[in-house]
C-alpha atoms as a PDB file:
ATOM      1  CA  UNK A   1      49.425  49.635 207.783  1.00  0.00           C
ATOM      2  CA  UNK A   2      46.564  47.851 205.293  1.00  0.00           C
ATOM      3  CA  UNK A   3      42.952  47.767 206.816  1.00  0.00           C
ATOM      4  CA  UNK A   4      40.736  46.664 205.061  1.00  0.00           C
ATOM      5  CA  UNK A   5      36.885  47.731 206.447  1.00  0.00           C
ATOM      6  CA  UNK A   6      34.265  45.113 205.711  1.00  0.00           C
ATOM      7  CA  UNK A   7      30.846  46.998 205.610  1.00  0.00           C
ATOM      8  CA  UNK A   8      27.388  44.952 206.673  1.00  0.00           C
ATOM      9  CA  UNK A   9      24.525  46.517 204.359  1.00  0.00           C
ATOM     10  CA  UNK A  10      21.352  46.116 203.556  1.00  0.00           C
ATOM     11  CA  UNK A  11      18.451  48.511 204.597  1.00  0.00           C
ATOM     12  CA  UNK A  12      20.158  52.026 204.519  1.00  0.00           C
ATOM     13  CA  UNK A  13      20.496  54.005 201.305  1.00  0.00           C
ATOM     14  CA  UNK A  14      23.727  53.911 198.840  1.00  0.00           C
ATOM     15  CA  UNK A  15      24.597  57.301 199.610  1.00  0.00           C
ATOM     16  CA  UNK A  16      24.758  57.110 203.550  1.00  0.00           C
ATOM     17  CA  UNK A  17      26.913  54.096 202.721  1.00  0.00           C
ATOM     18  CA  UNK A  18      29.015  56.531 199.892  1.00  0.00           C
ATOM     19  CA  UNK A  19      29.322  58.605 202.557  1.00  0.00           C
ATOM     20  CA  UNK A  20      31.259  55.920 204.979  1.00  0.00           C
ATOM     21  CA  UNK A  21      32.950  55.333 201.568  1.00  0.00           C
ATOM     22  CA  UNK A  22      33.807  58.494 201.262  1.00  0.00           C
ATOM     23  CA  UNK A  23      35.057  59.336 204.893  1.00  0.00           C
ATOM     24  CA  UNK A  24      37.717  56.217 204.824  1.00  0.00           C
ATOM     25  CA  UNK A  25      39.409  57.675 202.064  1.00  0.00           C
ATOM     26  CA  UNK A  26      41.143  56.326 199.528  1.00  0.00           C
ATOM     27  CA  UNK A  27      43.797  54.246 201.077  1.00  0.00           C
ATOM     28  CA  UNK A  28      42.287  51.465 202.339  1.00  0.00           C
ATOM     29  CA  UNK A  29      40.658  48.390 201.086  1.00  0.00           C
ATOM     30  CA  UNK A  30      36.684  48.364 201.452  1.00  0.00           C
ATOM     31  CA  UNK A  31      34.562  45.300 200.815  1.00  0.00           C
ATOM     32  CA  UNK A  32      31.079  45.546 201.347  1.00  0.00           C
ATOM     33  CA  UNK A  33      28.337  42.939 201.715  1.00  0.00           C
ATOM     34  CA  UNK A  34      24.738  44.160 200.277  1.00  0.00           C
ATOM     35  CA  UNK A  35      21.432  42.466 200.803  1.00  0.00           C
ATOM     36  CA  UNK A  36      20.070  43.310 197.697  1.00  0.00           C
ATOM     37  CA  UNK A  37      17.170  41.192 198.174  1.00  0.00           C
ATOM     38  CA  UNK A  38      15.899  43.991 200.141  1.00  0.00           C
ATOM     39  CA  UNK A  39      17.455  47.294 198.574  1.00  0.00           C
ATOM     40  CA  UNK A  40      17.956  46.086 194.313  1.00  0.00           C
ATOM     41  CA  UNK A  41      19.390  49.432 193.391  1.00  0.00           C
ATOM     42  CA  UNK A  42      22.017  49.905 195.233  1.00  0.00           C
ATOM     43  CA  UNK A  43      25.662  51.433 193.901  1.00  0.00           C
ATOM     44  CA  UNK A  44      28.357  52.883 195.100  1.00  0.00           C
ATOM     45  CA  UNK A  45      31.814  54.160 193.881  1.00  0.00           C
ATOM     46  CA  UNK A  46      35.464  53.716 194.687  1.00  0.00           C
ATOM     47  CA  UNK A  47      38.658  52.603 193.292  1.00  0.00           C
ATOM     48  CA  UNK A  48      39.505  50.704 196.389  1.00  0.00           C
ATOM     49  CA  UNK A  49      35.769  49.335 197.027  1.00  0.00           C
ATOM     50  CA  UNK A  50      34.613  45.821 196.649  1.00  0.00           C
ATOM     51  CA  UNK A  51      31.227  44.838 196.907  1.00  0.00           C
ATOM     52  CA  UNK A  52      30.114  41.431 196.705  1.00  0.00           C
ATOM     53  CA  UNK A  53      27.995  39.902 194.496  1.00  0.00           C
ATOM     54  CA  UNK A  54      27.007  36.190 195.677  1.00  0.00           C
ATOM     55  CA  UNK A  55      25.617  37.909 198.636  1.00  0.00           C
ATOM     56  CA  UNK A  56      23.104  36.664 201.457  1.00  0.00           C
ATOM     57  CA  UNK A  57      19.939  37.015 202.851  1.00  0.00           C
ATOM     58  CA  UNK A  58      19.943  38.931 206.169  1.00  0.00           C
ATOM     59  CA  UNK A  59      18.007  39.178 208.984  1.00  0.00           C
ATOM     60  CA  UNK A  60      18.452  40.879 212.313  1.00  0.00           C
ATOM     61  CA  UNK A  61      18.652  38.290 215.685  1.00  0.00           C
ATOM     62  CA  UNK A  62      19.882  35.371 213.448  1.00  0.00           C
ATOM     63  CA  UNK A  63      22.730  33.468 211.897  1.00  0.00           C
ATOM     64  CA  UNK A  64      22.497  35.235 208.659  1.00  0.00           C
ATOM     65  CA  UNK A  65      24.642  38.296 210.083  1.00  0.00           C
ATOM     66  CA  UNK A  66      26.757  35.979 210.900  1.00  0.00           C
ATOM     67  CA  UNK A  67      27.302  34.563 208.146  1.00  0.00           C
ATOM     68  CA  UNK A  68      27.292  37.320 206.275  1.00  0.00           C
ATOM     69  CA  UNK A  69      29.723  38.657 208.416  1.00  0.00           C
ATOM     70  CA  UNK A  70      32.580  35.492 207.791  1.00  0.00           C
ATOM     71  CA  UNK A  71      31.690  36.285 204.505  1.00  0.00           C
ATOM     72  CA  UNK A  72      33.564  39.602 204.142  1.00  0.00           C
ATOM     73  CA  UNK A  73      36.203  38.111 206.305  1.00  0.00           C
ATOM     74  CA  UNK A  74      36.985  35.269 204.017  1.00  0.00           C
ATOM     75  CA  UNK A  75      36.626  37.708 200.968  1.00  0.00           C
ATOM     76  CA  UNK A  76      39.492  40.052 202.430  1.00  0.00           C
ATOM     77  CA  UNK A  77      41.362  37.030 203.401  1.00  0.00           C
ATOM     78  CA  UNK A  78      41.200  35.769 199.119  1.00  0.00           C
ATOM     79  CA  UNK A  79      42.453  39.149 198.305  1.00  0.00           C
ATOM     80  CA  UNK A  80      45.797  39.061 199.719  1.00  0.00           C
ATOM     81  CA  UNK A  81      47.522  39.763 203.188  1.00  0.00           C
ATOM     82  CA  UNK A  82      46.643  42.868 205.092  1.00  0.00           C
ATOM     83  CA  UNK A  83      47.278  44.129 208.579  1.00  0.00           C
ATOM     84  CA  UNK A  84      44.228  44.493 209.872  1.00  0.00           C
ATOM     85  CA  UNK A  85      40.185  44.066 209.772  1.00  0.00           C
ATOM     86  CA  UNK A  86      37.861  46.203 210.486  1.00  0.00           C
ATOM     87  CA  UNK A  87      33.899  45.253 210.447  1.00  0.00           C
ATOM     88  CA  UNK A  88      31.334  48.542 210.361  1.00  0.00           C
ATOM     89  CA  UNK A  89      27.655  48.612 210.033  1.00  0.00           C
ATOM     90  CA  UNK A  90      25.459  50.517 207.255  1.00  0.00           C
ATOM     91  CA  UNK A  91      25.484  53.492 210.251  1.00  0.00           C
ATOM     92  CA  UNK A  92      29.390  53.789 211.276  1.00  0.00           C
ATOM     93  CA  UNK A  93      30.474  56.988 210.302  1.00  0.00           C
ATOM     94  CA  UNK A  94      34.310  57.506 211.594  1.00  0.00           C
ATOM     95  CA  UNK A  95      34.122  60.784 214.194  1.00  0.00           C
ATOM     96  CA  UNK A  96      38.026  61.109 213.371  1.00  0.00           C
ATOM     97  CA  UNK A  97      40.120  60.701 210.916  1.00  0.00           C
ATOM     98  CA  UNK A  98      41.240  57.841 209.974  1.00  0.00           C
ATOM     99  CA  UNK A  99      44.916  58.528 209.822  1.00  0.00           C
ATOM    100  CA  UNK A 100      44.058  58.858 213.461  1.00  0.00           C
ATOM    101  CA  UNK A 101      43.032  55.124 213.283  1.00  0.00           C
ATOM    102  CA  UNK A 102      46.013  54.086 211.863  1.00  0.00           C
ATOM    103  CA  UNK A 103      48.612  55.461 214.416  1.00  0.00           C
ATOM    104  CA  UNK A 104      46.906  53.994 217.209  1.00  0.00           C
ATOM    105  CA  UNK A 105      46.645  50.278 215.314  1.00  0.00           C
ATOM    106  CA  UNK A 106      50.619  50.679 214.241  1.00  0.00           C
ATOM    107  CA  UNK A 107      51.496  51.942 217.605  1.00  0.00           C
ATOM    108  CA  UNK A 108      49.658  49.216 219.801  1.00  0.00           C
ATOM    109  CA  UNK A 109      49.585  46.133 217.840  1.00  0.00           C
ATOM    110  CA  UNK A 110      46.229  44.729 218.837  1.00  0.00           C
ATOM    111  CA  UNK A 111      45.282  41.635 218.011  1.00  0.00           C
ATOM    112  CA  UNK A 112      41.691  42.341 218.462  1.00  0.00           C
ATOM    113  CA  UNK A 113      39.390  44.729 219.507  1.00  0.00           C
ATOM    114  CA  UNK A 114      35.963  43.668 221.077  1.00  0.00           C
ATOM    115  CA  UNK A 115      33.378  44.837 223.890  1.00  0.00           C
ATOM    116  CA  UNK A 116      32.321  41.770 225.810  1.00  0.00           C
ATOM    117  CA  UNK A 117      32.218  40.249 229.349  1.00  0.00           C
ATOM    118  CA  UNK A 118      31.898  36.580 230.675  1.00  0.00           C
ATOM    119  CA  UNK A 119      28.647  35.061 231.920  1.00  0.00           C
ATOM    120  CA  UNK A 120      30.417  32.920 234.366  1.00  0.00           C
ATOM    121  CA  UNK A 121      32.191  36.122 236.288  1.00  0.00           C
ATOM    122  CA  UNK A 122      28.791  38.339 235.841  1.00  0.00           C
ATOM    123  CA  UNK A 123      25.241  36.935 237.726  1.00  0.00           C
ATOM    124  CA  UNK A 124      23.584  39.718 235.956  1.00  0.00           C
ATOM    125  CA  UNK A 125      24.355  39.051 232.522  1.00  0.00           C
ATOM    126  CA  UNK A 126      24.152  35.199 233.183  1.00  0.00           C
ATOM    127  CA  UNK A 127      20.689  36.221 234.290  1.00  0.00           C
ATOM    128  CA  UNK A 128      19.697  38.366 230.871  1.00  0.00           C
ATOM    129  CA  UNK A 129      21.498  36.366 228.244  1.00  0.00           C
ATOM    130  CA  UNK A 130      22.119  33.173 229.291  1.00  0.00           C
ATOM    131  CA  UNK A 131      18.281  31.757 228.032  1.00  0.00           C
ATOM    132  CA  UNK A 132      19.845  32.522 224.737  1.00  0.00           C
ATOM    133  CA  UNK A 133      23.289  31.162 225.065  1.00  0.00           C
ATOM    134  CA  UNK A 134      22.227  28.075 226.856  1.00  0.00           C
ATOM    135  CA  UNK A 135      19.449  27.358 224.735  1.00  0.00           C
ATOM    136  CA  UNK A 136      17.929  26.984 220.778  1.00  0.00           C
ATOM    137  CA  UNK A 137      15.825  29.455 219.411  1.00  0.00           C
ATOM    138  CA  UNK A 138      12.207  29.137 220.209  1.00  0.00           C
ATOM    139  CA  UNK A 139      12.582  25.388 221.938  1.00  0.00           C
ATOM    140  CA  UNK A 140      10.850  24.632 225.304  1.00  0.00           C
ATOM    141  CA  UNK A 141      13.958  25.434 227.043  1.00  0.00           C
ATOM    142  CA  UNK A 142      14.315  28.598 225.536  1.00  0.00           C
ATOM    143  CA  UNK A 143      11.317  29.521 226.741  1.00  0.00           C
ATOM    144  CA  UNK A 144      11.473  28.448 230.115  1.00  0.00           C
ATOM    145  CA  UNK A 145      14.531  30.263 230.720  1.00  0.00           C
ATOM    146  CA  UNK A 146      13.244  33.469 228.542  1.00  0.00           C
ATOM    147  CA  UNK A 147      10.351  33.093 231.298  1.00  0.00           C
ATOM    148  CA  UNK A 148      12.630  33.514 234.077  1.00  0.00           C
ATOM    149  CA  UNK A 149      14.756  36.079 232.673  1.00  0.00           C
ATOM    150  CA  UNK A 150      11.532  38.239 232.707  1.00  0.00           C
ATOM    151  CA  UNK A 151      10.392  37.538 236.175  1.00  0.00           C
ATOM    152  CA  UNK A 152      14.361  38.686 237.365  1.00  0.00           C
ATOM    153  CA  UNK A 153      13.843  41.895 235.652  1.00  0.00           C
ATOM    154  CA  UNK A 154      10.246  42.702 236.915  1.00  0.00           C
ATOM    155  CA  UNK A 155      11.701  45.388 239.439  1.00  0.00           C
ATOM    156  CA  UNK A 156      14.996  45.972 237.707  1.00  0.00           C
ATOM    157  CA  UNK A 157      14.539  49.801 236.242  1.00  0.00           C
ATOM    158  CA  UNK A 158      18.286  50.213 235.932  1.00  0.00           C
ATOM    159  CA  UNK A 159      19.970  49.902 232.962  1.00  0.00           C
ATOM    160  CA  UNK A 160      23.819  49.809 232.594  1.00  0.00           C
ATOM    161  CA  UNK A 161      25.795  49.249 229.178  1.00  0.00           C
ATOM    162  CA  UNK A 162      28.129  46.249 230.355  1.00  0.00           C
ATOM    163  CA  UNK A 163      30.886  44.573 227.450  1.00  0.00           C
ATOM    164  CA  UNK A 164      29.095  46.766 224.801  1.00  0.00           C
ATOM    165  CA  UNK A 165      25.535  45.232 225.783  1.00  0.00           C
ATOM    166  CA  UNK A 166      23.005  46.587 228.162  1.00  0.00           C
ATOM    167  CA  UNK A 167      21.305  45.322 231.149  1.00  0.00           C
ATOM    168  CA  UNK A 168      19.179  45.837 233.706  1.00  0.00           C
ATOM    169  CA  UNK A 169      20.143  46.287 237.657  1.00  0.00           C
ATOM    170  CA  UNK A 170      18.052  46.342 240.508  1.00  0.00           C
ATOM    171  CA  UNK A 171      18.447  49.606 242.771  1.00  0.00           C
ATOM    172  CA  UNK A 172      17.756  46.987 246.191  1.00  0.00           C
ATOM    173  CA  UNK A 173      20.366  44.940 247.472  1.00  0.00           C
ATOM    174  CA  UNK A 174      17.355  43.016 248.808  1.00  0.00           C
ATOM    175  CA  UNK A 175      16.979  39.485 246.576  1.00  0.00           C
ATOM    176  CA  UNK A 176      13.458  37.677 246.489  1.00  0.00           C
ATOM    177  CA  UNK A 177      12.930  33.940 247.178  1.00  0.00           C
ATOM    178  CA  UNK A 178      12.468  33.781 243.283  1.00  0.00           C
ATOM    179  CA  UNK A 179      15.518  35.237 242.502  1.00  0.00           C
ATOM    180  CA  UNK A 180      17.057  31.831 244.109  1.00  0.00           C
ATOM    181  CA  UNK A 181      14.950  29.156 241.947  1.00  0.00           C
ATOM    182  CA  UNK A 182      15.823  31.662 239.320  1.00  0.00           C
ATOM    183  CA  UNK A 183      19.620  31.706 239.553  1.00  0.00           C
ATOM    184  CA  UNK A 184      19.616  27.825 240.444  1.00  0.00           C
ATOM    185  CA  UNK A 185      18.556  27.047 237.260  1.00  0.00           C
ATOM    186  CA  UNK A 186      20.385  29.022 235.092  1.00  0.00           C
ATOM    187  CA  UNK A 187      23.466  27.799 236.819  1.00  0.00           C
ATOM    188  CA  UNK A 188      22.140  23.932 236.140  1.00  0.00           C
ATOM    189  CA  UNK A 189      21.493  25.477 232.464  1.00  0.00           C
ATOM    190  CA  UNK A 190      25.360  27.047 232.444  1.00  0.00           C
ATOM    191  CA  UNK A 191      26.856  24.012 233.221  1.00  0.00           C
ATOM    192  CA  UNK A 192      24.892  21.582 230.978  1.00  0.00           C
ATOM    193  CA  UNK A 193      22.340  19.763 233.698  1.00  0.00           C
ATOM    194  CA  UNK A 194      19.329  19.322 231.867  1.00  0.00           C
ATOM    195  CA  UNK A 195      20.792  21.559 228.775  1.00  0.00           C
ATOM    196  CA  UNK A 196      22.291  20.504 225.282  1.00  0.00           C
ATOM    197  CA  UNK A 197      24.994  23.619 224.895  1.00  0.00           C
ATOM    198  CA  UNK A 198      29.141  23.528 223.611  1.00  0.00           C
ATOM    199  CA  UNK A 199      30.244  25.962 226.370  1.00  0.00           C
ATOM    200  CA  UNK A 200      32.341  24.761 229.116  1.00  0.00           C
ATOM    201  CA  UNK A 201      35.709  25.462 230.492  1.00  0.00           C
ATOM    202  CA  UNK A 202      37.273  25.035 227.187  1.00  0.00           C
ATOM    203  CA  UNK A 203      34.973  26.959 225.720  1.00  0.00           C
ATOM    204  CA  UNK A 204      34.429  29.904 227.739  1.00  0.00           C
ATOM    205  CA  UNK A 205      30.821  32.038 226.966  1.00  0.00           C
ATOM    206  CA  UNK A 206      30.963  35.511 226.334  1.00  0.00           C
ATOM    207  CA  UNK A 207      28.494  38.270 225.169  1.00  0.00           C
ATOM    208  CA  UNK A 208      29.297  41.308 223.820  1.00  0.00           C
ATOM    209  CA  UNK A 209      29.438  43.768 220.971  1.00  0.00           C
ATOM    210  CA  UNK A 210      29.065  42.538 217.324  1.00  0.00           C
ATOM    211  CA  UNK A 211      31.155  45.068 215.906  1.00  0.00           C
ATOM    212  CA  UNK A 212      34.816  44.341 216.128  1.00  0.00           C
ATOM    213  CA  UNK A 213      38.950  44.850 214.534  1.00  0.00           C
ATOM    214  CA  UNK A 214      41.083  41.805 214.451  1.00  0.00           C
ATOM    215  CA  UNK A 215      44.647  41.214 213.063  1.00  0.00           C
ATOM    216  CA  UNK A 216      45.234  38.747 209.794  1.00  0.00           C
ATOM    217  CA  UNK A 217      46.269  36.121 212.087  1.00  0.00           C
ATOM    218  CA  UNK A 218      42.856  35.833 214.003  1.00  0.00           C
ATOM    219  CA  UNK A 219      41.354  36.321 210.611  1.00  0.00           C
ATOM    220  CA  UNK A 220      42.112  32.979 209.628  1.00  0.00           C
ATOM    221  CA  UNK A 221      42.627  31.505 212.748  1.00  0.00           C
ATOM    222  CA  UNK A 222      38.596  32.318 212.897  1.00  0.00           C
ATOM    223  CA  UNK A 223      37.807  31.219 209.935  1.00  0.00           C
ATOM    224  CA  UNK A 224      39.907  27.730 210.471  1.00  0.00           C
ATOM    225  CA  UNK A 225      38.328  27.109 213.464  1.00  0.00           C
ATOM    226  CA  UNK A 226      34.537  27.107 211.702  1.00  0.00           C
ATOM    227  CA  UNK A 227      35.480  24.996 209.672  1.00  0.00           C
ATOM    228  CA  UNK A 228      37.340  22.346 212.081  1.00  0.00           C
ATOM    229  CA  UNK A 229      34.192  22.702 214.928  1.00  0.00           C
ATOM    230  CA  UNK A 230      31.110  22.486 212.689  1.00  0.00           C
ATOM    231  CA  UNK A 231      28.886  20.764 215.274  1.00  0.00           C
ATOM    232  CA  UNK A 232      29.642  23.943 217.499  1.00  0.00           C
ATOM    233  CA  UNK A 233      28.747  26.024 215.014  1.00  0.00           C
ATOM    234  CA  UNK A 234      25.540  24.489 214.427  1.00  0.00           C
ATOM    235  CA  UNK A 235      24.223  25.630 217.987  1.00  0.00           C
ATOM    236  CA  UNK A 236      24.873  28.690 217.313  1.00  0.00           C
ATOM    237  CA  UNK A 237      22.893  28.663 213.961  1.00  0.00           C
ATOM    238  CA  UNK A 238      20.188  28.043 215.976  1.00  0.00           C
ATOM    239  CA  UNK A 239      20.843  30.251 218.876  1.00  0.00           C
ATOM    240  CA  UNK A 240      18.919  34.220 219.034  1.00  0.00           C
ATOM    241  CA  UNK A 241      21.071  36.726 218.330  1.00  0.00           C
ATOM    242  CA  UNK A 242      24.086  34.784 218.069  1.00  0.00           C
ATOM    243  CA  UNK A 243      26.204  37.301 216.452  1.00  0.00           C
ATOM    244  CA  UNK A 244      26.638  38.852 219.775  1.00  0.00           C
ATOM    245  CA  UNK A 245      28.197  35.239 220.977  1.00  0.00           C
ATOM    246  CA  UNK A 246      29.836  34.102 218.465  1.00  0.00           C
ATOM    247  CA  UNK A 247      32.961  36.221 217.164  1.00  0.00           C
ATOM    248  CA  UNK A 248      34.497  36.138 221.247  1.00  0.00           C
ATOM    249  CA  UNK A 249      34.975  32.604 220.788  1.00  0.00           C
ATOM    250  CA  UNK A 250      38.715  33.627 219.820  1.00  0.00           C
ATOM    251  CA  UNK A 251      39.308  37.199 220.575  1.00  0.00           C
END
């Protein structure tokens, strides 16, 4: 079994990210993308470590993780075939070993592994992510629905971690008039009525997790598809947050 871990940096020291090094092992491939815009001296050791050097500028709730992100995957993908990709951030330390890892990928097979839950089949999320799904960063729209989003979660004290996200959840089973105008018009924004978005039934919206294993296969089946749907991809440049969209398009 080859995995090769692709490791997001950029704020946390070299030696916390020595230390992931470190706890891998030496048997696996590890590439690692460092901002060093914002952290210059930054090194790290290991035979089987990569780190790459025509890196990017990140920044958290935009497309630059993203990026970023496609970025190790195509860099694993120009070093050869491998079995299986795993993406940490600066903070993932493995709690087990990692031989541990490798007997549950060899005996399962997966061809991806990734929190996340539909919009469409959950009011609540549609409710708390759909202004930023539905919508670009920042435009009037966003803010209208941002605006509502607020207003559902005045008396919602709740919170639940649903699809590796969290939300919040009313304890009353009551529902306000508001709730209705509310709902209404993030349905007319789910479905495109008034709202410039690519989802639809043959392109289902999720939210989840941003952290996430896939096989080779989905690998470049991901990184094909950016390159075939480029209009697509463009809302999501624009979207907030949309690293937490975009990689359930195909898992």
């Amino acid at each position: 079994m080859r995995i090769v871990f692709g490791i997001l940096s950029s704020n946390n020291t070299a030696s916390a990210i020595q230390q992931i090094i470190d706890t891998i092992g030496f048997e696996h491939s590890i590439i690692i993308h460092h901002d060093f815009s914002k952290q210059p001296d930054f090194c790290v050791t290991g035979d089987n470590v990569y780190v790459i050097e025509n890196y990017l500028q990140t920044s958290w709730a935009g497309w630059s993780l993203v990026d970023a992100t496609l970025l190790l995957i195509e860099t694993a993908l120009s070093k050869g075939k491998f079995d299986y990709f795993q993406l940490l951030s600066d903070t993932c330390i493995p709690i087990k070993p990692i031989h541990k890892f490798v007997d549950y990928l060899e005996t399962t097979r997966p061809d991806a592994n990734i929190d996340y839950v539909s919009l469409k089949d959950n009011p609540a999320v549609m409710m708390s992510h759909g202004y930023r799904a539905f919508t670009q960063r920042d435009s009037i729209r966003y803010k209208i629905l941002r605006r509502l989003k607020f207003l559902y979660e005045l008396d919602r004290t709740d919170v639940q971690k649903v699809g590796g996200i969290l939300i919040r959840l009313s304890t009353s089973t009551r529902k306000k008039p508001i709730f209705w105008v509310q709902y209404i018009v993030m349905q007319l924004a789910f479905y495109g009525i008034g709202f410039s978005h690519p989802f639809g039934r043959k392109l289902p919206c999720y939210v989840g997790s941003q952290w996430f294993g896939c096989s080779f296969g989905i690998c470049q089946d991901l990184t094909e598809w950016v390159k075939k749907k480029p209009k697509v991809v463009k809302h999501f440049e624009k979207m907030l947050i949309p690293d937490e969209f975009f990689f359930k398009l195909l898992f």
